[in-house]
PDB file of N, CA and C in Angstrom:
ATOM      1  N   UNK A   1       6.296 154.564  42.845  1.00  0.00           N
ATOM      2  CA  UNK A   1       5.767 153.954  41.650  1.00  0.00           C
ATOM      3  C   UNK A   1       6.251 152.507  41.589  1.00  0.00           C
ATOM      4  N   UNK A   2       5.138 151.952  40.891  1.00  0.00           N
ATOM      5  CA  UNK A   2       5.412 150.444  40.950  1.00  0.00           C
ATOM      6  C   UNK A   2       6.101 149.930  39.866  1.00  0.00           C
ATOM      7  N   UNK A   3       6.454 149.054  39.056  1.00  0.00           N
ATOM      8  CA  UNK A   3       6.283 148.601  37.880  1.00  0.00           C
ATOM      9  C   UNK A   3       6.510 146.602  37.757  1.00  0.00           C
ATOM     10  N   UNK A   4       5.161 146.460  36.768  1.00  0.00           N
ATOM     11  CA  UNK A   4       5.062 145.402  36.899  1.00  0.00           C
ATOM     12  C   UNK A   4       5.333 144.775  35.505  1.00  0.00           C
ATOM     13  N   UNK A   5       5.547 143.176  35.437  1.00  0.00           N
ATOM     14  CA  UNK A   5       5.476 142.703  34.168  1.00  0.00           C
ATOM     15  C   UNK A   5       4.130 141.346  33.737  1.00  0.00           C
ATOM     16  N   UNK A   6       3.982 141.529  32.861  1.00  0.00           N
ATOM     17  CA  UNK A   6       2.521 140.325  32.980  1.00  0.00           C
ATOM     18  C   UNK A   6       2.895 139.488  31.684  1.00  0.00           C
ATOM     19  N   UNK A   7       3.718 137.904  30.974  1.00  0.00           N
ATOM     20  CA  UNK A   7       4.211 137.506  29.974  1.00  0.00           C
ATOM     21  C   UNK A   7       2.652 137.062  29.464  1.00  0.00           C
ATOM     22  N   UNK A   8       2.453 137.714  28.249  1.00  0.00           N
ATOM     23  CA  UNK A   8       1.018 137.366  27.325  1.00  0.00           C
ATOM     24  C   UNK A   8       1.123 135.677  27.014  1.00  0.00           C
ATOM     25  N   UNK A   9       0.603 135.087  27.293  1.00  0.00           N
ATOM     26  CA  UNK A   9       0.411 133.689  26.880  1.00  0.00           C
ATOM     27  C   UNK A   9       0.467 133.488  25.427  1.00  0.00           C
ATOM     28  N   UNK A  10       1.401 132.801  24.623  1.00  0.00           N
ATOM     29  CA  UNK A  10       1.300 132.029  23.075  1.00  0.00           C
ATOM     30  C   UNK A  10       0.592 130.985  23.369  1.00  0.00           C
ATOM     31  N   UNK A  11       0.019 130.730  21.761  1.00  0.00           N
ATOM     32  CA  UNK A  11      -1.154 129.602  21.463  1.00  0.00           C
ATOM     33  C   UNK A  11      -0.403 128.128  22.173  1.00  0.00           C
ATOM     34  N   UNK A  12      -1.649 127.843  22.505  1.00  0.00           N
ATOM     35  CA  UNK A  12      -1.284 126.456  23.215  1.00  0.00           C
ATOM     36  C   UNK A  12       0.059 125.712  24.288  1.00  0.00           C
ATOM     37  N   UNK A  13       0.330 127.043  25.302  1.00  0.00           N
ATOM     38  CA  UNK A  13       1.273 127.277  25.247  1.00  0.00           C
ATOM     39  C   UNK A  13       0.739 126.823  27.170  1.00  0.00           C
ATOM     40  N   UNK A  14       1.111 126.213  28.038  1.00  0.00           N
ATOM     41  CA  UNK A  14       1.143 126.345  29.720  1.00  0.00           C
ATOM     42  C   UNK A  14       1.344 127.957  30.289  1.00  0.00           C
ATOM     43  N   UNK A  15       0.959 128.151  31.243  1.00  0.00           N
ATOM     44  CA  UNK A  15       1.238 130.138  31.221  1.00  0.00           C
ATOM     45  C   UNK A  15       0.552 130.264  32.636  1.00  0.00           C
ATOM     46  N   UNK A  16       1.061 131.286  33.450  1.00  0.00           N
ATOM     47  CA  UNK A  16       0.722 132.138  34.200  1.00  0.00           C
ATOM     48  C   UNK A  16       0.009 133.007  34.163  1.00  0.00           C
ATOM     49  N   UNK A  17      -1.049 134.000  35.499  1.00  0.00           N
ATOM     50  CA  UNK A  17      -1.353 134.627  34.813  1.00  0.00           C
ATOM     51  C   UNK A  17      -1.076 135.760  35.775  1.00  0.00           C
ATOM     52  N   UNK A  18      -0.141 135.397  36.619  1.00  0.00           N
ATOM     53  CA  UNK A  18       0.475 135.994  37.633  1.00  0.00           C
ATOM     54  C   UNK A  18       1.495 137.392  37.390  1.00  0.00           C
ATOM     55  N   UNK A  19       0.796 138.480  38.074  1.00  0.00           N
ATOM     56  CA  UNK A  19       2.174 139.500  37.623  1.00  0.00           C
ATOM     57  C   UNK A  19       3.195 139.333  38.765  1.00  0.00           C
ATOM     58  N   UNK A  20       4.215 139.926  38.103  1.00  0.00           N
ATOM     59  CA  UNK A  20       5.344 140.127  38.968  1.00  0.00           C
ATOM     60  C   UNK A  20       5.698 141.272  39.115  1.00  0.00           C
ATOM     61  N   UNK A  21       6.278 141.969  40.291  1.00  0.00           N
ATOM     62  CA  UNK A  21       6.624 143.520  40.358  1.00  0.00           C
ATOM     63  C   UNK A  21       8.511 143.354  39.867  1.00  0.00           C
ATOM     64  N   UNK A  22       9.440 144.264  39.197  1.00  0.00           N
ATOM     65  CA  UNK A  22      10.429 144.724  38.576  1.00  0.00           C
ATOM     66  C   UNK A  22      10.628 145.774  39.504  1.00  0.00           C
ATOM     67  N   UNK A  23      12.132 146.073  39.149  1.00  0.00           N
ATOM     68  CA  UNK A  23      12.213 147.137  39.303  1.00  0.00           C
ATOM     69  C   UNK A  23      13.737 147.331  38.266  1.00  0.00           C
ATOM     70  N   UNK A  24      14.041 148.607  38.416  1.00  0.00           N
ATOM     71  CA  UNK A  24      15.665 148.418  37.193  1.00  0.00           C
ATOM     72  C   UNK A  24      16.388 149.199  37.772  1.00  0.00           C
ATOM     73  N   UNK A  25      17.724 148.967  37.828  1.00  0.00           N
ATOM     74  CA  UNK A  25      18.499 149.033  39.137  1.00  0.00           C
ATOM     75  C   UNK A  25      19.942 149.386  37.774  1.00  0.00           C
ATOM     76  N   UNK A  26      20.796 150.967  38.193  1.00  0.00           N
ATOM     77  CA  UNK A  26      21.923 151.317  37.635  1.00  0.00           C
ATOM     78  C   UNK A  26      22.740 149.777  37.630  1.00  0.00           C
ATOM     79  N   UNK A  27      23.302 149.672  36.393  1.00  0.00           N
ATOM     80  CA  UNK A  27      24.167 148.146  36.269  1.00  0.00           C
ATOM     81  C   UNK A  27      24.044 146.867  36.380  1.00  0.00           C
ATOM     82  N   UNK A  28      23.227 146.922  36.907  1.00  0.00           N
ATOM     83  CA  UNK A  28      22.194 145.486  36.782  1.00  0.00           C
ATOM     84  C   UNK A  28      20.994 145.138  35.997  1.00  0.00           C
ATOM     85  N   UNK A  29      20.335 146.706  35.552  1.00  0.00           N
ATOM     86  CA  UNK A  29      19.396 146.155  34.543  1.00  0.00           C
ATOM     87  C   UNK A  29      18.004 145.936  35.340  1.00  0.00           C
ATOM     88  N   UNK A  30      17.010 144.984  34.502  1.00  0.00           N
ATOM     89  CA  UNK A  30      15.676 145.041  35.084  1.00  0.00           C
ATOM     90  C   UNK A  30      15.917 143.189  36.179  1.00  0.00           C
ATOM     91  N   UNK A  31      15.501 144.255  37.598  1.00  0.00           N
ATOM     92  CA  UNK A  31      15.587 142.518  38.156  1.00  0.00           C
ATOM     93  C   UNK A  31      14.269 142.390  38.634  1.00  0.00           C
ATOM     94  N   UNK A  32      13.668 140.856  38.518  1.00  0.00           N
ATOM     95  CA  UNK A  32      12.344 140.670  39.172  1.00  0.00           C
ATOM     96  C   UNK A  32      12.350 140.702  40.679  1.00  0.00           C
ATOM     97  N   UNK A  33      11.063 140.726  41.438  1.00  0.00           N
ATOM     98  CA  UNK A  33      11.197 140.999  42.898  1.00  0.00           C
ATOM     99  C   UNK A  33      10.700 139.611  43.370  1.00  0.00           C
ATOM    100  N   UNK A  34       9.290 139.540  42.490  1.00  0.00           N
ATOM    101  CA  UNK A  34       9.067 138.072  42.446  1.00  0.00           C
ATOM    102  C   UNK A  34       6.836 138.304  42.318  1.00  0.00           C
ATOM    103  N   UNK A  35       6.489 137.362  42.420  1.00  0.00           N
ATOM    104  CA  UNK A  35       5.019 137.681  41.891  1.00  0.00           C
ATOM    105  C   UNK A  35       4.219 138.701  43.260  1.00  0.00           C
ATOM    106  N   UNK A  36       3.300 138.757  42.294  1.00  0.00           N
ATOM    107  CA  UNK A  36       2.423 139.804  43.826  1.00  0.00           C
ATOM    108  C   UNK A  36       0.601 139.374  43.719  1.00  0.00           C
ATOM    109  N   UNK A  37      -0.075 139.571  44.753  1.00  0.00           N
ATOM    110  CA  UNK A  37      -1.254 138.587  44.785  1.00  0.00           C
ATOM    111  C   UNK A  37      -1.871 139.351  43.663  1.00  0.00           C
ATOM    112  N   UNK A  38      -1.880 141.192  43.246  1.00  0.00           N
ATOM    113  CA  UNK A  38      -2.713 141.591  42.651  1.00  0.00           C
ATOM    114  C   UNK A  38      -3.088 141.274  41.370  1.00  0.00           C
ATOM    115  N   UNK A  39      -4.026 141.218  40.557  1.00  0.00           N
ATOM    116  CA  UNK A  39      -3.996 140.958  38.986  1.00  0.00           C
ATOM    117  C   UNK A  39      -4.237 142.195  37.919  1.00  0.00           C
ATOM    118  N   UNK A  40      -4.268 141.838  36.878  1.00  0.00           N
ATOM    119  CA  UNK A  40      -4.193 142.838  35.950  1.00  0.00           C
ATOM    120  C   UNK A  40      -5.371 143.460  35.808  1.00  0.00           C
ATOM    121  N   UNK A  41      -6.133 143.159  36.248  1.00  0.00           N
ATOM    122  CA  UNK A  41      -7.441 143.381  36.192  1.00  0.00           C
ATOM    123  C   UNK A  41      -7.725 144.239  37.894  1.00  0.00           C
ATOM    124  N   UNK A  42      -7.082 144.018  38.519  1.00  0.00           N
ATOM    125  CA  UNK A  42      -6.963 145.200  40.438  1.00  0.00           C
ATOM    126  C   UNK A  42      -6.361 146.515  39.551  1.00  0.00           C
ATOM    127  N   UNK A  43      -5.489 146.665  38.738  1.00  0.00           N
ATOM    128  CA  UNK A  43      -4.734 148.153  38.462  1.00  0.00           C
ATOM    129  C   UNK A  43      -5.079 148.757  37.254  1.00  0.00           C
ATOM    130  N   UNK A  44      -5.641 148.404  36.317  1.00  0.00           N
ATOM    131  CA  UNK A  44      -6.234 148.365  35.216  1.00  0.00           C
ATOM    132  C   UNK A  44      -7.526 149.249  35.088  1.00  0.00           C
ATOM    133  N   UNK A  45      -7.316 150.164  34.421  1.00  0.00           N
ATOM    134  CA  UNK A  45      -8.702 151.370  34.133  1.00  0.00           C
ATOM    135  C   UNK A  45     -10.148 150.102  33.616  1.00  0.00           C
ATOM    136  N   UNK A  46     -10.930 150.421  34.420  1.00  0.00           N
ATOM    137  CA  UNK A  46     -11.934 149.781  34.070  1.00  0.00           C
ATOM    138  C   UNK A  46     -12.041 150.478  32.410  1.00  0.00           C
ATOM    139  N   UNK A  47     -13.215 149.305  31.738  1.00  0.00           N
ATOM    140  CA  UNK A  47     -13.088 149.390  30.416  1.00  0.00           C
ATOM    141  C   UNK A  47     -14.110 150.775  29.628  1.00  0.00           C
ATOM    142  N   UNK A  48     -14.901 151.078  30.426  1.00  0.00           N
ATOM    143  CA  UNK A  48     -15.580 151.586  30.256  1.00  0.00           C
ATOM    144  C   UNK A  48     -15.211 153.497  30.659  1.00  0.00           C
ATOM    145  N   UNK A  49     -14.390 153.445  31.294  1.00  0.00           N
ATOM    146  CA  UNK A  49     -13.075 154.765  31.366  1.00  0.00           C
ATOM    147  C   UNK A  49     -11.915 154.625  30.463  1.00  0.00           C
ATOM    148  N   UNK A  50     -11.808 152.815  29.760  1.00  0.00           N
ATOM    149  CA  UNK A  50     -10.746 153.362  28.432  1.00  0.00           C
ATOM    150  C   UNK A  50     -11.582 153.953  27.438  1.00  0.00           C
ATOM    151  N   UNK A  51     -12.283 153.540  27.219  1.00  0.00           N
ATOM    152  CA  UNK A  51     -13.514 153.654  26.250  1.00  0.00           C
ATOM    153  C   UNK A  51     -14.177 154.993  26.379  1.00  0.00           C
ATOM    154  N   UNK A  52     -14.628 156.232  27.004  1.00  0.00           N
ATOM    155  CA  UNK A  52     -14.273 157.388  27.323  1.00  0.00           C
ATOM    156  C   UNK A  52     -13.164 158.021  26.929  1.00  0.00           C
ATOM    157  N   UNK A  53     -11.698 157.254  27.290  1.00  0.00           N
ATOM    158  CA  UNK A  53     -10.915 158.030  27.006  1.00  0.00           C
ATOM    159  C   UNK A  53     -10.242 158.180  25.463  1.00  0.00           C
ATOM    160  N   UNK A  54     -10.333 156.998  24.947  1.00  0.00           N
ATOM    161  CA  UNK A  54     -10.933 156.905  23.532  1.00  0.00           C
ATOM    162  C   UNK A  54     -11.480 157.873  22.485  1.00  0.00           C
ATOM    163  N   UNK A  55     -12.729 157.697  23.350  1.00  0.00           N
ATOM    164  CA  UNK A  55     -13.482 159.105  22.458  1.00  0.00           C
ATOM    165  C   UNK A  55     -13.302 160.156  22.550  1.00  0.00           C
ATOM    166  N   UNK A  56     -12.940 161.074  23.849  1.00  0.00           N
ATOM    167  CA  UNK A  56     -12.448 161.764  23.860  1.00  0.00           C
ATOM    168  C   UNK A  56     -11.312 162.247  23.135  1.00  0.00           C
ATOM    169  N   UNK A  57     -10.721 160.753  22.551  1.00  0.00           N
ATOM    170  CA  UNK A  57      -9.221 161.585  21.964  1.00  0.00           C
ATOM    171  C   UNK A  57      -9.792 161.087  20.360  1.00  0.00           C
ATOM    172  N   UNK A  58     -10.508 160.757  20.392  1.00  0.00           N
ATOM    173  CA  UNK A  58     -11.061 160.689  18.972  1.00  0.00           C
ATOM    174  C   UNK A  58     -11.919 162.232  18.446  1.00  0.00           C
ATOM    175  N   UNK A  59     -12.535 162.303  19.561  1.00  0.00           N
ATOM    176  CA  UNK A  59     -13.241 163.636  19.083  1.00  0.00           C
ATOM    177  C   UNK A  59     -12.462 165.081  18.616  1.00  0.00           C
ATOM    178  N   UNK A  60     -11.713 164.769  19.434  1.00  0.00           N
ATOM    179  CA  UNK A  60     -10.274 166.277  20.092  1.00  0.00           C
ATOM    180  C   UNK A  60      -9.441 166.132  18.265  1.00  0.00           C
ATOM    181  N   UNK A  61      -9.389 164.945  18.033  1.00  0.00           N
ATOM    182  CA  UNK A  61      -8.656 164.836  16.729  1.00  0.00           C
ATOM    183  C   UNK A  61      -9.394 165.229  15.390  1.00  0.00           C
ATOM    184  N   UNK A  62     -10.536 165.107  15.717  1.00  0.00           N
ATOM    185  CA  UNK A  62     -11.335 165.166  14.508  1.00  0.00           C
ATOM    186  C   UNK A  62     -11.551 167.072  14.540  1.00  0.00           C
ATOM    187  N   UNK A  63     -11.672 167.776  15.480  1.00  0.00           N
ATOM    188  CA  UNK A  63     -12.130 169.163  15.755  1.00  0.00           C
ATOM    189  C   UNK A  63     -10.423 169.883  15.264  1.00  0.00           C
ATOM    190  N   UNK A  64      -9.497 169.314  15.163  1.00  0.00           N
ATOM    191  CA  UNK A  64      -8.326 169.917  15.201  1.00  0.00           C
ATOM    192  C   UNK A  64      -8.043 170.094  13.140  1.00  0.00           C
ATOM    193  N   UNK A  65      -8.134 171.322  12.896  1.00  0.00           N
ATOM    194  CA  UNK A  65      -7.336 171.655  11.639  1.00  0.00           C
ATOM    195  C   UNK A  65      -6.381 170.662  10.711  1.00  0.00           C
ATOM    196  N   UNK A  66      -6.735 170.346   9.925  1.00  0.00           N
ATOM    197  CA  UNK A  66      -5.773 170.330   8.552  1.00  0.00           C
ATOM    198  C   UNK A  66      -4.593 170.862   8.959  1.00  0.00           C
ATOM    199  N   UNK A  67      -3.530 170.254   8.270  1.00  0.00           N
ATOM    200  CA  UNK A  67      -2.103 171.509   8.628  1.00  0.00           C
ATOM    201  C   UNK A  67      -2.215 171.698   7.209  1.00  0.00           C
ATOM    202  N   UNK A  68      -2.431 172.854   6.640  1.00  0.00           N
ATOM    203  CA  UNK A  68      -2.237 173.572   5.813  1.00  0.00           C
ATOM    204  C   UNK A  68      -0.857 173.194   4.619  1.00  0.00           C
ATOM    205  N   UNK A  69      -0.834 172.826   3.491  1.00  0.00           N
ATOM    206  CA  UNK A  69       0.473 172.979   2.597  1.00  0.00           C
ATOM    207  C   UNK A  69       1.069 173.945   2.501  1.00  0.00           C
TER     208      UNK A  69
END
């Protein structure tokens, strides 16, 4: 498993849009490895499978009982 970090850009702000891969290491904490060519958009559920998964958990919620007083 990978894990990456991506810093969200503030308004008017210079920014990257580069991720970097992490990893977190006993006693040292989270150290960077350094950037990687892929973008957030290569690992990222296309939108149209979040959006599916969405409804799905919208529907599942709505079919589920009241909890009773």
């Amino acid at each position: 498993m990978k894990r990456y970090v991506l810093v969200e850009k503030m308004r008017q702000t210079p920014h990257s849009l580069q991720m970097h891969e992490i990893t977190i290491e006993h006693g040292k904490g989270l150290i960077i490895l350094g950037p990687v060519e892929e973008r957030r958009e290569d690992i990222a559920l296309p939108r149209r499978v979040m959006e599916k998964i969405l409804k799905a958990t919208e529907r599942r919620e709505l079919e589920q009982p009241e909890p009773s007083l």
